[in-house]
N, C-alpha and C. Protein backbone atom coordinates (compact mmCIF):
# COMPACT_ATOMS: atom_id res chain seq x y z
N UNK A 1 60.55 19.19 6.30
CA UNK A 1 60.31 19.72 7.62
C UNK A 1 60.44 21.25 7.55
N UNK A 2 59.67 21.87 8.03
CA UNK A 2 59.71 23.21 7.97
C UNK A 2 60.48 23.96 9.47
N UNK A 3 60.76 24.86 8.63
CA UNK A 3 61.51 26.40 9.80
C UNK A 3 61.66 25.94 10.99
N UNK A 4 59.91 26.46 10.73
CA UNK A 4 59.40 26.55 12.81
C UNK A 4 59.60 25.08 13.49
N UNK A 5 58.99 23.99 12.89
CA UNK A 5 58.58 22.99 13.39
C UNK A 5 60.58 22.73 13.55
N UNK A 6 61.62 22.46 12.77
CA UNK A 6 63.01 22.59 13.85
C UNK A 6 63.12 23.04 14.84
N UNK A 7 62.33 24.73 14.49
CA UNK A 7 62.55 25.56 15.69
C UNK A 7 62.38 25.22 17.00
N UNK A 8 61.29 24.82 16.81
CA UNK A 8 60.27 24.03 18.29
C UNK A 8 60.74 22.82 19.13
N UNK A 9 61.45 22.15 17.84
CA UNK A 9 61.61 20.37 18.64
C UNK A 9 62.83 20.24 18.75
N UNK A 10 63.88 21.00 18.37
CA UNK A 10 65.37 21.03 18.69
C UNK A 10 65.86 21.64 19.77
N UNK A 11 65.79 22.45 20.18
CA UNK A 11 65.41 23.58 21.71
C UNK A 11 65.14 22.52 22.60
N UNK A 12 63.60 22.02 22.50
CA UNK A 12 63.67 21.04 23.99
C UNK A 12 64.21 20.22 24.01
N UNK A 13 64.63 19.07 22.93
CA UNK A 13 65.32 18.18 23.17
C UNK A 13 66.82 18.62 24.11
N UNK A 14 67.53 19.97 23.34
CA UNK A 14 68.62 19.93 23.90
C UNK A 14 68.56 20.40 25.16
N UNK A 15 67.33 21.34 25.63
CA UNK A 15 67.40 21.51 26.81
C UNK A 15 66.95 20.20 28.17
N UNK A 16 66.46 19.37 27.91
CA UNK A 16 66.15 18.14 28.27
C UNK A 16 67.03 17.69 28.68
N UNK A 17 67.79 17.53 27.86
CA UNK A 17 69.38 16.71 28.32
C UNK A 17 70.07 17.78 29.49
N UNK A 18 69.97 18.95 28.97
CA UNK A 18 71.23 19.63 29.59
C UNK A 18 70.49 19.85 31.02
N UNK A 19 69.57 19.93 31.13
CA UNK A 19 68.46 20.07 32.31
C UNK A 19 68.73 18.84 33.17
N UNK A 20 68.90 17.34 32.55
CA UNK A 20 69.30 16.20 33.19
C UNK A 20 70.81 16.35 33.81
N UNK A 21 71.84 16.92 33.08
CA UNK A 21 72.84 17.10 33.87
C UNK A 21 73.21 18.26 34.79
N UNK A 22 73.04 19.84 34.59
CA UNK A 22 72.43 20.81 35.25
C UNK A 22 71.25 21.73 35.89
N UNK A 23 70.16 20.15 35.96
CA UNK A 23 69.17 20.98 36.26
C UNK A 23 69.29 21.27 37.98
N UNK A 24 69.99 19.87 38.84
CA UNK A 24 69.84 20.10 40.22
C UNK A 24 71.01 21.59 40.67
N UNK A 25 71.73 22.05 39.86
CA UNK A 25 72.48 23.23 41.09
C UNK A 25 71.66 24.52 40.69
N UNK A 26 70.32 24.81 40.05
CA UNK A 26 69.49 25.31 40.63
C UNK A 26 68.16 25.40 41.29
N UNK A 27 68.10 26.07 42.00
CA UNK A 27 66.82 25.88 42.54
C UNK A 27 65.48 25.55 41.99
N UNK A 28 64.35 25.05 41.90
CA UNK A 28 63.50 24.77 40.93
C UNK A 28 62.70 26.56 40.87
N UNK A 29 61.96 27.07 42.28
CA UNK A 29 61.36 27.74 42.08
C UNK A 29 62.15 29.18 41.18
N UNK A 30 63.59 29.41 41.15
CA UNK A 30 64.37 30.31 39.97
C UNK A 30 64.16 29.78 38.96
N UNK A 31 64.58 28.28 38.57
CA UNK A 31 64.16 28.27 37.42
C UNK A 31 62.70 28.35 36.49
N UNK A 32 61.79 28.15 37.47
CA UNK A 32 60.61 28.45 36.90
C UNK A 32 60.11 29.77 36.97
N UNK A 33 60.43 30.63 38.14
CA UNK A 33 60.15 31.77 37.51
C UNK A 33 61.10 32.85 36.76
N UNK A 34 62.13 32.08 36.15
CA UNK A 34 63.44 33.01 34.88
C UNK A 34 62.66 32.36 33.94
N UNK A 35 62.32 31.02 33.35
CA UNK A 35 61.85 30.79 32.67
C UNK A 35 60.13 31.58 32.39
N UNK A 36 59.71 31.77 33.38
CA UNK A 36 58.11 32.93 32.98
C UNK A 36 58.42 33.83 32.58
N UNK A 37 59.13 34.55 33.24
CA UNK A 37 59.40 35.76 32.58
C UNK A 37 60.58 35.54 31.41
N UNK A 38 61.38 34.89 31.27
CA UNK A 38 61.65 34.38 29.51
C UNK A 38 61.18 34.57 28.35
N UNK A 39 59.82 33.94 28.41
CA UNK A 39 58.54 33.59 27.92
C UNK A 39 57.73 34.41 27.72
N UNK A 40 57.63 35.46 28.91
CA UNK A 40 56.85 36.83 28.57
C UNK A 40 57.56 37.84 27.95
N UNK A 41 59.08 37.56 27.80
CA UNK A 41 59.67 38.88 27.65
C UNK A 41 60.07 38.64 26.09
N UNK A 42 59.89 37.07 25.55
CA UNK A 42 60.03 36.70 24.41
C UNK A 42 58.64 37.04 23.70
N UNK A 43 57.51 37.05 24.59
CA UNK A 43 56.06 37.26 23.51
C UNK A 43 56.03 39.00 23.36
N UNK A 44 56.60 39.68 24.10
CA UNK A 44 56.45 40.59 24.35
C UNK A 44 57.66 41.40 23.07
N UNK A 45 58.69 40.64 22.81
CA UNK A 45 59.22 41.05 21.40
C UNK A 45 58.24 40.80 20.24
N UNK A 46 57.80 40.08 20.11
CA UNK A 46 56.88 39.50 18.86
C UNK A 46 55.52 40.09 19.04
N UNK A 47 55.58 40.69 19.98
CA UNK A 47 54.25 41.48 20.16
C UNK A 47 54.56 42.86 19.37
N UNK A 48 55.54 43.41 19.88
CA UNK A 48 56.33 44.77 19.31
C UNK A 48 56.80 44.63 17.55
N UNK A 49 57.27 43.77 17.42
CA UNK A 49 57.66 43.42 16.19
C UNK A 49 56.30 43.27 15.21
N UNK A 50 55.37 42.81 15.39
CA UNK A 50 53.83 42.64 15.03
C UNK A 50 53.52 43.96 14.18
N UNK A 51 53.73 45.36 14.90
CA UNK A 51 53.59 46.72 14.70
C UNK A 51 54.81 47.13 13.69
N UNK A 52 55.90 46.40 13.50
CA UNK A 52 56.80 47.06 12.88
C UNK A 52 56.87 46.74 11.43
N UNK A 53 57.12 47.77 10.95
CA UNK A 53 56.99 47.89 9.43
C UNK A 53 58.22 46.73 8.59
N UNK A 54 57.84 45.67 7.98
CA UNK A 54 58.89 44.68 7.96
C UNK A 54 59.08 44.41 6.61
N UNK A 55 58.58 45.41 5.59
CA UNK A 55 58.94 45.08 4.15
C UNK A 55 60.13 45.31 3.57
N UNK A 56 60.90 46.24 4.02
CA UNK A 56 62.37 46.24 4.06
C UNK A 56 63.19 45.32 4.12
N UNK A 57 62.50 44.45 5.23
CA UNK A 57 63.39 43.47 5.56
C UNK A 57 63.45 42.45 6.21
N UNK A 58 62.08 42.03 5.18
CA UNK A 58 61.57 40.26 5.58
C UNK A 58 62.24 38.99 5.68
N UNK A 59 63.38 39.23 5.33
CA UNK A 59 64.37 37.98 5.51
C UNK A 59 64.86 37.86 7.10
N UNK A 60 65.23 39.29 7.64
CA UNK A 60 66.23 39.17 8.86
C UNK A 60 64.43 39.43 9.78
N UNK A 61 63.05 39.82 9.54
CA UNK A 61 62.33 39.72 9.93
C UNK A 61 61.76 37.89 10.27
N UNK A 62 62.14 36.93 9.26
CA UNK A 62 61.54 35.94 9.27
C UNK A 62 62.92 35.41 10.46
N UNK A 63 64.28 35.75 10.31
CA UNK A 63 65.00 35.14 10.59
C UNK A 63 65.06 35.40 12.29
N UNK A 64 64.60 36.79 12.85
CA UNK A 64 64.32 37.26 14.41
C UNK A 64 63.31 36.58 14.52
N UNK A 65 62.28 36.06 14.17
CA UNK A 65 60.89 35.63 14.59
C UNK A 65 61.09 33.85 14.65
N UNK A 66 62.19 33.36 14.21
CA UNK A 66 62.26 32.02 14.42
C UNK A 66 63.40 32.02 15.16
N UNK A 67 64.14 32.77 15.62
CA UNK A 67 65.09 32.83 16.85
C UNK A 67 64.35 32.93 18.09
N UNK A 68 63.21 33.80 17.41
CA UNK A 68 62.42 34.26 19.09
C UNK A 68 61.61 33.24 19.02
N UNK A 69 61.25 32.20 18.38
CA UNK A 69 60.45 30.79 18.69
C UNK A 69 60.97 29.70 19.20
N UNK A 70 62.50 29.69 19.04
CA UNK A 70 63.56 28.95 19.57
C UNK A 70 63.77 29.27 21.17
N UNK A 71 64.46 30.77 21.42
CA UNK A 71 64.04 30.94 22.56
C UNK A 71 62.75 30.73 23.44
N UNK A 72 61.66 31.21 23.12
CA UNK A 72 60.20 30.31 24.12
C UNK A 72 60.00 28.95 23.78
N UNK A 73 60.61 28.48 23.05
CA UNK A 73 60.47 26.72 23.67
C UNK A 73 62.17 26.62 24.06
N UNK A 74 62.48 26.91 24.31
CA UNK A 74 63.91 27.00 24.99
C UNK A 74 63.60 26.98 26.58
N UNK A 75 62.65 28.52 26.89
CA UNK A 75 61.83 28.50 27.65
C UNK A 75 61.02 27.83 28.27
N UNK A 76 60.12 27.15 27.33
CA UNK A 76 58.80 26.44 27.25
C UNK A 76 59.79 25.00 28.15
N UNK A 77 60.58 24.53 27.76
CA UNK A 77 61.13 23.26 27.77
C UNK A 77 61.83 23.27 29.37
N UNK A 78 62.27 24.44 29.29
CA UNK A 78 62.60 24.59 31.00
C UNK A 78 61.87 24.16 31.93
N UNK A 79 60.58 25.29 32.09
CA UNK A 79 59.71 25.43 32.65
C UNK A 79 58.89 24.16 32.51
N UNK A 80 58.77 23.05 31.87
CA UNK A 80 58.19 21.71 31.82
C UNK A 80 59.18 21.12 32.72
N UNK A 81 60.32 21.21 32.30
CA UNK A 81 61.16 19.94 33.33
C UNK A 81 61.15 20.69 34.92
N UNK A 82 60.98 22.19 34.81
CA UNK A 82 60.56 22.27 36.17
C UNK A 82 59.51 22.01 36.66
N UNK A 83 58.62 22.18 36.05
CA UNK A 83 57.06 21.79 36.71
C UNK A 83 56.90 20.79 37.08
N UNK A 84 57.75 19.65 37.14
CA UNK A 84 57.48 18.48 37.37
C UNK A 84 57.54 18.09 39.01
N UNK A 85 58.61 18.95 39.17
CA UNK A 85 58.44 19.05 40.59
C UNK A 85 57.70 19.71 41.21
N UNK A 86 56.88 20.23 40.93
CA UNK A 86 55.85 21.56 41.92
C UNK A 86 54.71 20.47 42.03
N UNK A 87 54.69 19.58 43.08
CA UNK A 87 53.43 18.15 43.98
C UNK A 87 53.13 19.19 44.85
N UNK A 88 52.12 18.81 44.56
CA UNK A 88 50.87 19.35 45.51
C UNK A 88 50.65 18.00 46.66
């Protein structure tokens, strides 16, 4: 199993659960929009980082870029268990 693919599927699971026991004492529409901007403010590192010169130091480079993939499905996983409630 690789890096990322932990990265990705360990995050929601745990947020899933913890969302089942603390998701009602907040509001849905905060949590969905902390979680957008989460999400933007996480692409928006990896956007910056993209430009930065990383041959120095591709280890703690590989190791920020799968923290920051953890966080947006950290994100990602929120913002699903909130969406569930936004019926039209």
């Amino acid at each position: 199993m690789s890096y990322l693919s932990i990265a990705s599927s360990v995050p929601g699971s745990v947020v899933v659960i913890a969302h089942a026991f603390v998701g009602n004492r907040f509001r849905v529409s905060t949590r969905a929009v902390l979680s957008l901007f989460g999400m933007v403010a996480a692409f928006f590192v990896i956007i910056v980082m993209a430009y930065v010169d990383s041959d120095d130091w591709s280890t703690a480079f590989m190791a920020t870029n799968l923290v920051l993939a953890v966080v947006i499905n950290v994100f990602r996983a929120l913002f699903r268990a909130t969406n569930r409630f936004f019926k039209s």
